[in-house]
PDB file of N, CA and C in Angstrom:
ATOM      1  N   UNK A   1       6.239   6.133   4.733  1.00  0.00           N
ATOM      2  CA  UNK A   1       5.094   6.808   4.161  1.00  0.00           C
ATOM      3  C   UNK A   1       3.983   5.779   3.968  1.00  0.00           C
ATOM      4  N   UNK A   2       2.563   5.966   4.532  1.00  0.00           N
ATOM      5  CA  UNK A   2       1.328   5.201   4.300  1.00  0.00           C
ATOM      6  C   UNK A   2       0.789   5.742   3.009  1.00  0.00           C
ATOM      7  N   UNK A   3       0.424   5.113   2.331  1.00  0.00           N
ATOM      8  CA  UNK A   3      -0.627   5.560   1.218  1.00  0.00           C
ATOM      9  C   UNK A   3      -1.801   4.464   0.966  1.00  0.00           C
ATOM     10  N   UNK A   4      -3.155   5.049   1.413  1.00  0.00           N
ATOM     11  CA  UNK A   4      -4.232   4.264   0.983  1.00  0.00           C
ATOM     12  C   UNK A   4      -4.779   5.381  -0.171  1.00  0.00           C
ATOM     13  N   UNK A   5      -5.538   4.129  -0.534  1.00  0.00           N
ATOM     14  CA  UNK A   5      -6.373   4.999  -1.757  1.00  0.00           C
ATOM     15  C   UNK A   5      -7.594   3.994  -2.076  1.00  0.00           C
ATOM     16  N   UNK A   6      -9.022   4.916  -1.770  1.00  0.00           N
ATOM     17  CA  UNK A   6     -10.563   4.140  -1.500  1.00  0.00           C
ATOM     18  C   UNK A   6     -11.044   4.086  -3.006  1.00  0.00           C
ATOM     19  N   UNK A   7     -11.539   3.354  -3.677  1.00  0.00           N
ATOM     20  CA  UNK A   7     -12.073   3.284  -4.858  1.00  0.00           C
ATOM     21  C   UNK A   7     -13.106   2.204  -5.166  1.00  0.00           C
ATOM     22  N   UNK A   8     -13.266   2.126  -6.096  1.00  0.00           N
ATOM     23  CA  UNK A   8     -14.708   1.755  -7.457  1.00  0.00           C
ATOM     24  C   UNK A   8     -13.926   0.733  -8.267  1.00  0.00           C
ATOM     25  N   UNK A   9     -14.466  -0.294  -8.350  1.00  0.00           N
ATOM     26  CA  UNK A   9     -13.636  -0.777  -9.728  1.00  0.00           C
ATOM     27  C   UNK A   9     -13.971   0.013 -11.114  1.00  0.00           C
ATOM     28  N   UNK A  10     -15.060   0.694 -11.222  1.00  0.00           N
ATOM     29  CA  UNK A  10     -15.495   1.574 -12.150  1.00  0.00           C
ATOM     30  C   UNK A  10     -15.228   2.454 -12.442  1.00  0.00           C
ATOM     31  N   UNK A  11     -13.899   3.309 -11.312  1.00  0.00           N
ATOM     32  CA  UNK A  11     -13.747   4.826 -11.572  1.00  0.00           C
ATOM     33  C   UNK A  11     -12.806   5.014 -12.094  1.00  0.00           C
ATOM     34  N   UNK A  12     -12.845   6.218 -13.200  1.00  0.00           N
ATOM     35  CA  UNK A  12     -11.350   5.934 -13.828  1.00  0.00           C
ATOM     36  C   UNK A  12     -10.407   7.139 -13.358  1.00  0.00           C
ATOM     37  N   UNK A  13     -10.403   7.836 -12.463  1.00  0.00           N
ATOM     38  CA  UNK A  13      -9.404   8.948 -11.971  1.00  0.00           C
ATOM     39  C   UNK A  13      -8.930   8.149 -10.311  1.00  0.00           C
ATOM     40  N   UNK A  14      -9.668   6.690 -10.387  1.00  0.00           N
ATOM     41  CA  UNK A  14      -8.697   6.004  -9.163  1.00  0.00           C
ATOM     42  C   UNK A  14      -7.723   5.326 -10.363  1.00  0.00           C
ATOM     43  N   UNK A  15      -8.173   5.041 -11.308  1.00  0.00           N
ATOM     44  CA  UNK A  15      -6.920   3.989 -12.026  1.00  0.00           C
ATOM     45  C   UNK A  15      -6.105   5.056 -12.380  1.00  0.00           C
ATOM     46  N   UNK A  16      -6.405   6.520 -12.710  1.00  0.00           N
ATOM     47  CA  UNK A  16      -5.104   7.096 -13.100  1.00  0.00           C
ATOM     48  C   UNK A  16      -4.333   7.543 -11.708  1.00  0.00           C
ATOM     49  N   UNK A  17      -5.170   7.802 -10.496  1.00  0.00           N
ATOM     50  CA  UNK A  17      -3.892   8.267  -9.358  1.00  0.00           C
ATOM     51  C   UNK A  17      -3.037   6.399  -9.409  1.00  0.00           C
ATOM     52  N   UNK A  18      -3.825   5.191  -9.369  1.00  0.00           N
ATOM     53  CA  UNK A  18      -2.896   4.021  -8.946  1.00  0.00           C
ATOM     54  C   UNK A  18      -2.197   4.177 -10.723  1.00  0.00           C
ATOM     55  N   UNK A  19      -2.348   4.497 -11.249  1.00  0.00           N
ATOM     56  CA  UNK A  19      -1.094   4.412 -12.210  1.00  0.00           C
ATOM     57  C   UNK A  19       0.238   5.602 -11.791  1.00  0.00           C
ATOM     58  N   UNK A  20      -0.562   6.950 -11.537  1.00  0.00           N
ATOM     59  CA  UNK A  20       0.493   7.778 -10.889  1.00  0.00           C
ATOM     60  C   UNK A  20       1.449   7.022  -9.797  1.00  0.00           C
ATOM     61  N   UNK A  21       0.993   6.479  -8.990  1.00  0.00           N
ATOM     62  CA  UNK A  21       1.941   5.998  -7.774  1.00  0.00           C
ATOM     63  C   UNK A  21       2.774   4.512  -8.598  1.00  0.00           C
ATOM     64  N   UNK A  22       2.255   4.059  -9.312  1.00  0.00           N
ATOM     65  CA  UNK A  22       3.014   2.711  -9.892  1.00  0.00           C
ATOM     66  C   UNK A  22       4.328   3.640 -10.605  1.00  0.00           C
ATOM     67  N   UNK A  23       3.894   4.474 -11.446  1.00  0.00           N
ATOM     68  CA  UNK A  23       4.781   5.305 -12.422  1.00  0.00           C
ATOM     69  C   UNK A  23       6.337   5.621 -11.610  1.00  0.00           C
ATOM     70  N   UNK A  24       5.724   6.137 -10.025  1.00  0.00           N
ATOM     71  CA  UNK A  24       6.156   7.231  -9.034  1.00  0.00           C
ATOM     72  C   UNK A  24       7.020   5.874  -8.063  1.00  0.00           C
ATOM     73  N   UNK A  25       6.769   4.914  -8.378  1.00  0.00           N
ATOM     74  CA  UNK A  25       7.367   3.697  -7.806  1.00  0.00           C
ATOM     75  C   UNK A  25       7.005   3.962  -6.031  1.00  0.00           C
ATOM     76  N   UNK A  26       5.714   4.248  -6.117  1.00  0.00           N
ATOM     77  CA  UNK A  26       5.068   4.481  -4.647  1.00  0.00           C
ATOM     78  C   UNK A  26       3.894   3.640  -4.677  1.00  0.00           C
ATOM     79  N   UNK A  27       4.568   2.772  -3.234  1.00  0.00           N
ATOM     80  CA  UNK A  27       3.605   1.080  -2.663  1.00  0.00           C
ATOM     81  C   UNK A  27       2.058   1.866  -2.318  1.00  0.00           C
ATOM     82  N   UNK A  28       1.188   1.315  -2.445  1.00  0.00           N
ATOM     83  CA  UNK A  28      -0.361   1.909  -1.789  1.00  0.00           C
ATOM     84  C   UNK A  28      -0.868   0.384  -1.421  1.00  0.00           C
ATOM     85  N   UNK A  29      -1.625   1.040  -0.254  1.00  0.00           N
ATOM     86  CA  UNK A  29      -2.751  -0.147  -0.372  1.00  0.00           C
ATOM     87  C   UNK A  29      -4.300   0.749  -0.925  1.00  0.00           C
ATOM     88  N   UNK A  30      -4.769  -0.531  -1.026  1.00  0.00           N
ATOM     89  CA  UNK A  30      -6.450   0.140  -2.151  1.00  0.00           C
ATOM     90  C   UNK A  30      -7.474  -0.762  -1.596  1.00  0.00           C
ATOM     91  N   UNK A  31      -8.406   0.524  -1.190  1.00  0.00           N
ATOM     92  CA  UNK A  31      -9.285  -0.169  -0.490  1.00  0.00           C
ATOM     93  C   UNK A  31     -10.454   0.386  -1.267  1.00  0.00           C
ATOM     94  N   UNK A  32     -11.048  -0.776  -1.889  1.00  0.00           N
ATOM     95  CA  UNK A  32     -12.362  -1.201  -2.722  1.00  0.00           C
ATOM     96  C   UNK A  32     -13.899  -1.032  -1.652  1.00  0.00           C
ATOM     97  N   UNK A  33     -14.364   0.000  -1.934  1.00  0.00           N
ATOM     98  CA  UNK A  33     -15.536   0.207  -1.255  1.00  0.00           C
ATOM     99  C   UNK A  33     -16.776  -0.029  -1.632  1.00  0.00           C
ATOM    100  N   UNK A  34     -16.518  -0.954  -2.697  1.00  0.00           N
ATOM    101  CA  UNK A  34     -17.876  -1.412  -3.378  1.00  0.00           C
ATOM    102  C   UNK A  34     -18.356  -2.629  -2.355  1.00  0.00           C
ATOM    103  N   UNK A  35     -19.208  -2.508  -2.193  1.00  0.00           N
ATOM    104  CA  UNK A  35     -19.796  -3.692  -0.931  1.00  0.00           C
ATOM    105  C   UNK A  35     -19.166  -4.001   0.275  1.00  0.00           C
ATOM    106  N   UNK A  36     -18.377  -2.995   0.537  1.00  0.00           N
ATOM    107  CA  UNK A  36     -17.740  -2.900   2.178  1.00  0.00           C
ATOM    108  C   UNK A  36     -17.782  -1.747   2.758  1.00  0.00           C
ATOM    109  N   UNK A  37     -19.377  -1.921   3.362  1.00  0.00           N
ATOM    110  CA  UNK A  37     -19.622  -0.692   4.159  1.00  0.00           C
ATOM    111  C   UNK A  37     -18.871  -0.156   5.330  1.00  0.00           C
ATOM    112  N   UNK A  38     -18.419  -1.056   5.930  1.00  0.00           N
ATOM    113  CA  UNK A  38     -17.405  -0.929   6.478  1.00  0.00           C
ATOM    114  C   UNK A  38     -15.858   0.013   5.884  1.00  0.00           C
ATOM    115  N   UNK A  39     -15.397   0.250   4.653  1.00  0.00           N
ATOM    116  CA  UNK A  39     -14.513   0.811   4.351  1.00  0.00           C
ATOM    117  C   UNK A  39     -15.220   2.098   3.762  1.00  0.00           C
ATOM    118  N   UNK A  40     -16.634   1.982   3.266  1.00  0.00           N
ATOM    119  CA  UNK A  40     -17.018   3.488   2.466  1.00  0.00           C
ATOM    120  C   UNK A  40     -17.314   4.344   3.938  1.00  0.00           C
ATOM    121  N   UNK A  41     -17.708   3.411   5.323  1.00  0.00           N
ATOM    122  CA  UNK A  41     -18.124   4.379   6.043  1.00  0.00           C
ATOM    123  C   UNK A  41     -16.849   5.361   6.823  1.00  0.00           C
ATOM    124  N   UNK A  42     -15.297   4.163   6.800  1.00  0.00           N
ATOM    125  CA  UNK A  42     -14.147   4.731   6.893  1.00  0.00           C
ATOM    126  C   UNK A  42     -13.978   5.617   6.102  1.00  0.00           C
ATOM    127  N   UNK A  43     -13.982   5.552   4.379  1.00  0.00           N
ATOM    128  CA  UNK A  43     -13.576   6.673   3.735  1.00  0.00           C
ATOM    129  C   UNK A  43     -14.926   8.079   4.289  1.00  0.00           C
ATOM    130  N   UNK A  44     -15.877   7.788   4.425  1.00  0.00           N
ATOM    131  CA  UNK A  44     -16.902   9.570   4.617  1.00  0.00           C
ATOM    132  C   UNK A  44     -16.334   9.843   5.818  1.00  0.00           C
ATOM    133  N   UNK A  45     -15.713   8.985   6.643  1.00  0.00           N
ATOM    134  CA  UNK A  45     -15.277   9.593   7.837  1.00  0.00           C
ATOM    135  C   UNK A  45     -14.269  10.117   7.742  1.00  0.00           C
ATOM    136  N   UNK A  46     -13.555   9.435   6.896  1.00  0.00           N
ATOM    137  CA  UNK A  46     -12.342  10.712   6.844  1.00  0.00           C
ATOM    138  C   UNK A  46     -12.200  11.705   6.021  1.00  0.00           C
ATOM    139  N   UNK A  47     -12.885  11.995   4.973  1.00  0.00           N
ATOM    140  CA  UNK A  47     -13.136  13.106   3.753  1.00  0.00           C
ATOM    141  C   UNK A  47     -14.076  13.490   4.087  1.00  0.00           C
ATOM    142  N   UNK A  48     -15.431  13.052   4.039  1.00  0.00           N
ATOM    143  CA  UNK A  48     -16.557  13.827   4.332  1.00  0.00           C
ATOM    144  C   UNK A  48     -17.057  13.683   3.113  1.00  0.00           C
ATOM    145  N   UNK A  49     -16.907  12.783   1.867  1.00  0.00           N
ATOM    146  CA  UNK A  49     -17.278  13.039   1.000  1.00  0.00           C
ATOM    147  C   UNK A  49     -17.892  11.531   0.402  1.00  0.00           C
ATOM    148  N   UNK A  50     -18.570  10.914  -0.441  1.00  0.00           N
ATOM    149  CA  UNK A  50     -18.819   9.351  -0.952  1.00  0.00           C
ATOM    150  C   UNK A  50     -18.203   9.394  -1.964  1.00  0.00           C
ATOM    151  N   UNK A  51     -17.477  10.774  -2.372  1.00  0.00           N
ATOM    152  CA  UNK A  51     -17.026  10.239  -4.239  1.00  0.00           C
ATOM    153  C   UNK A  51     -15.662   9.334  -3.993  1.00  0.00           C
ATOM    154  N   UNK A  52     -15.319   8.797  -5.185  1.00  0.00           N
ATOM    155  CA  UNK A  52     -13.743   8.548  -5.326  1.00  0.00           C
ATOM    156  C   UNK A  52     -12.971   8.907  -6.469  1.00  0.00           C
ATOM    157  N   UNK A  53     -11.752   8.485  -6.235  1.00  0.00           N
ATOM    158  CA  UNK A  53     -11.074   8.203  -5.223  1.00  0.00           C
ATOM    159  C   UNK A  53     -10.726   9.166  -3.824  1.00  0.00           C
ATOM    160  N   UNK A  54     -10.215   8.637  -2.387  1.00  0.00           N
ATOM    161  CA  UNK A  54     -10.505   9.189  -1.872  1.00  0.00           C
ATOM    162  C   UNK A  54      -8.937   8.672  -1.210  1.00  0.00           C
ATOM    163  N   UNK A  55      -7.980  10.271  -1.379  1.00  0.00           N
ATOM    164  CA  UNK A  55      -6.593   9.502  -0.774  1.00  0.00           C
ATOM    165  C   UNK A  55      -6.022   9.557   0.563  1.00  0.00           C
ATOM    166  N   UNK A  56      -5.181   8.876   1.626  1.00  0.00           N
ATOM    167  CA  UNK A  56      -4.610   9.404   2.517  1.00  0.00           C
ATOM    168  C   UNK A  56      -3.632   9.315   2.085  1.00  0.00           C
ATOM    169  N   UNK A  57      -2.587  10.432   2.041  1.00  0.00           N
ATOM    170  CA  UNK A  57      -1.502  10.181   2.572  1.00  0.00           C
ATOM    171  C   UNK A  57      -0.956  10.832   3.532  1.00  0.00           C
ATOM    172  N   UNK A  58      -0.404   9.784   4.657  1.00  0.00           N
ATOM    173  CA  UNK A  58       0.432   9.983   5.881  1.00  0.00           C
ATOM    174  C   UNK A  58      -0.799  10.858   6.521  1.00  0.00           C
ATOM    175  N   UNK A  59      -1.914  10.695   6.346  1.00  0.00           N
ATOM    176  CA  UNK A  59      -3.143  11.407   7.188  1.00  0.00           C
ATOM    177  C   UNK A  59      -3.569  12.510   6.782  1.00  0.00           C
ATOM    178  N   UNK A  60      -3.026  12.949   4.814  1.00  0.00           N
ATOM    179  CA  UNK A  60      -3.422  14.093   4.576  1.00  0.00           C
ATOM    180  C   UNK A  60      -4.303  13.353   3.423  1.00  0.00           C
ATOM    181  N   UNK A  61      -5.497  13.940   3.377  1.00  0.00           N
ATOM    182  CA  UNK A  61      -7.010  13.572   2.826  1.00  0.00           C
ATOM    183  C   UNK A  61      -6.993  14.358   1.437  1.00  0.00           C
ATOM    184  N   UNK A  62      -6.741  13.718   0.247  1.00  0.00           N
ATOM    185  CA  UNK A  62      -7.196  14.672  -1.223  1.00  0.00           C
ATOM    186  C   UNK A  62      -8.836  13.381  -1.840  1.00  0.00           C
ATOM    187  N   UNK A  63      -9.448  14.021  -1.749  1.00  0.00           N
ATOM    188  CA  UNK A  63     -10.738  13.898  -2.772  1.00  0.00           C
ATOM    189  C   UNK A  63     -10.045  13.801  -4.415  1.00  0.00           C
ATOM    190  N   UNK A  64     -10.435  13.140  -5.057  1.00  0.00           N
ATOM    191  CA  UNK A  64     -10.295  13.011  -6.433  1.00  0.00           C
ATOM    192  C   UNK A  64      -9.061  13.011  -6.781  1.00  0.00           C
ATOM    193  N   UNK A  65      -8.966  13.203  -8.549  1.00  0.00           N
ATOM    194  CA  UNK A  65      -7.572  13.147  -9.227  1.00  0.00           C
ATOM    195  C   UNK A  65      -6.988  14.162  -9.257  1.00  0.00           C
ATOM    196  N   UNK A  66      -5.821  14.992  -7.453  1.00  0.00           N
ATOM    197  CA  UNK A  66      -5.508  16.182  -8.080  1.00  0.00           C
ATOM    198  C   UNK A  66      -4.074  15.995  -8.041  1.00  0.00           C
ATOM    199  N   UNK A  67      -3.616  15.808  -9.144  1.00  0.00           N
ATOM    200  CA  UNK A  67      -2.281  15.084  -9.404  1.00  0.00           C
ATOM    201  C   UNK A  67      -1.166  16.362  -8.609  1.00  0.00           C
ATOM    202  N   UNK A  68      -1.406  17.969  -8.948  1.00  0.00           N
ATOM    203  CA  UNK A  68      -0.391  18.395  -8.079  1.00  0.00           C
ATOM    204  C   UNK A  68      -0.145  18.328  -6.546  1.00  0.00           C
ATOM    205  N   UNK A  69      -1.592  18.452  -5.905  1.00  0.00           N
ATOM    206  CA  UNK A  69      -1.882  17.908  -5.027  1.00  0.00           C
ATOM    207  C   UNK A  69      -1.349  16.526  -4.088  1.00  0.00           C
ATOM    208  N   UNK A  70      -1.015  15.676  -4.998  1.00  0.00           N
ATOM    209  CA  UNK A  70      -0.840  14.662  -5.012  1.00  0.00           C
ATOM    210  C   UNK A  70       0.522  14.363  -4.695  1.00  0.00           C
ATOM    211  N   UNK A  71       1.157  14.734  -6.013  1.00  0.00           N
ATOM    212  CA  UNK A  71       2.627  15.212  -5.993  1.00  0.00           C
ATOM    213  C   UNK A  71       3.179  15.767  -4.397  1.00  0.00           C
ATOM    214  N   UNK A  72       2.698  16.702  -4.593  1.00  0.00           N
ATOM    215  CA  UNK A  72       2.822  17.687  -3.423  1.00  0.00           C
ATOM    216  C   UNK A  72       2.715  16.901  -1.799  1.00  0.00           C
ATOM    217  N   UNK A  73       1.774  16.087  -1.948  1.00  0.00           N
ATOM    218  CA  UNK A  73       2.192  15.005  -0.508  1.00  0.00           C
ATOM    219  C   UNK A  73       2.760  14.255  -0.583  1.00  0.00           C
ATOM    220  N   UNK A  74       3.275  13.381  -1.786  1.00  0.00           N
ATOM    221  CA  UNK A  74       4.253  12.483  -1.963  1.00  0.00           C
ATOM    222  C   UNK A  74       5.551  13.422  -1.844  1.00  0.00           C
ATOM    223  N   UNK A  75       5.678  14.704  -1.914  1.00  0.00           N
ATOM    224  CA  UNK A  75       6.705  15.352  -2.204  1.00  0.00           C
ATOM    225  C   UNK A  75       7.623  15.111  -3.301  1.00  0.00           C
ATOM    226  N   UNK A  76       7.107  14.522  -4.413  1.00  0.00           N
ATOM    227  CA  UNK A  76       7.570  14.546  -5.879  1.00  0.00           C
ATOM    228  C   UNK A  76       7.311  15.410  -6.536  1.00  0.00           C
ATOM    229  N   UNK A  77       8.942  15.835  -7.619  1.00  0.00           N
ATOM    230  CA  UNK A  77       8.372  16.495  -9.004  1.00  0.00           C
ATOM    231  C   UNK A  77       7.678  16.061  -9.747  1.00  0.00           C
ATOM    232  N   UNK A  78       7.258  17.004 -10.524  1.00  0.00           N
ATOM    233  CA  UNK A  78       6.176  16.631 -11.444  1.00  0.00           C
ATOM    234  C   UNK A  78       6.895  16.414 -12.713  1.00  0.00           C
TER     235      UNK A  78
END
């Protein structure tokens, strides 16, 4: 299973999904899009959106903190 997750050092519904996956004992990489246009122009390309956080997993795209959502591609209970 891949898990990235695009963020802000400022945003706080990326620190609660990377606390969800720490909790969930699920590895991510985190890609900081503050001054790497290069990664914010990866994340609008794949969401379509500039907010964050902005997740893949395994190539499925959730916008923001939607923890069932979330769940639901990790395929964990809640």
């Amino acid at each position: 299973m891949t898990v990235k997750i695009y963020t802000t050092s400022t945003c706080p519904y990326c620190r609660m999904a990377k606390d969800l996956f720490k909790k969930k004992s699920i590895s991510y990489e985190e890609i900081n899009v503050e001054g790497n246009p290069a990664a914010a122009n990866e994340m609008v390309r794949k969401s379509g959106q500039m907010g964050v956080p902005v997740i893949d997993i395994n190539g499925k795209i959730i916008v923001g903190f939607n923890r069932s959502e979330i769940e639901a591609a990790l395929r964990l209970r809640a």
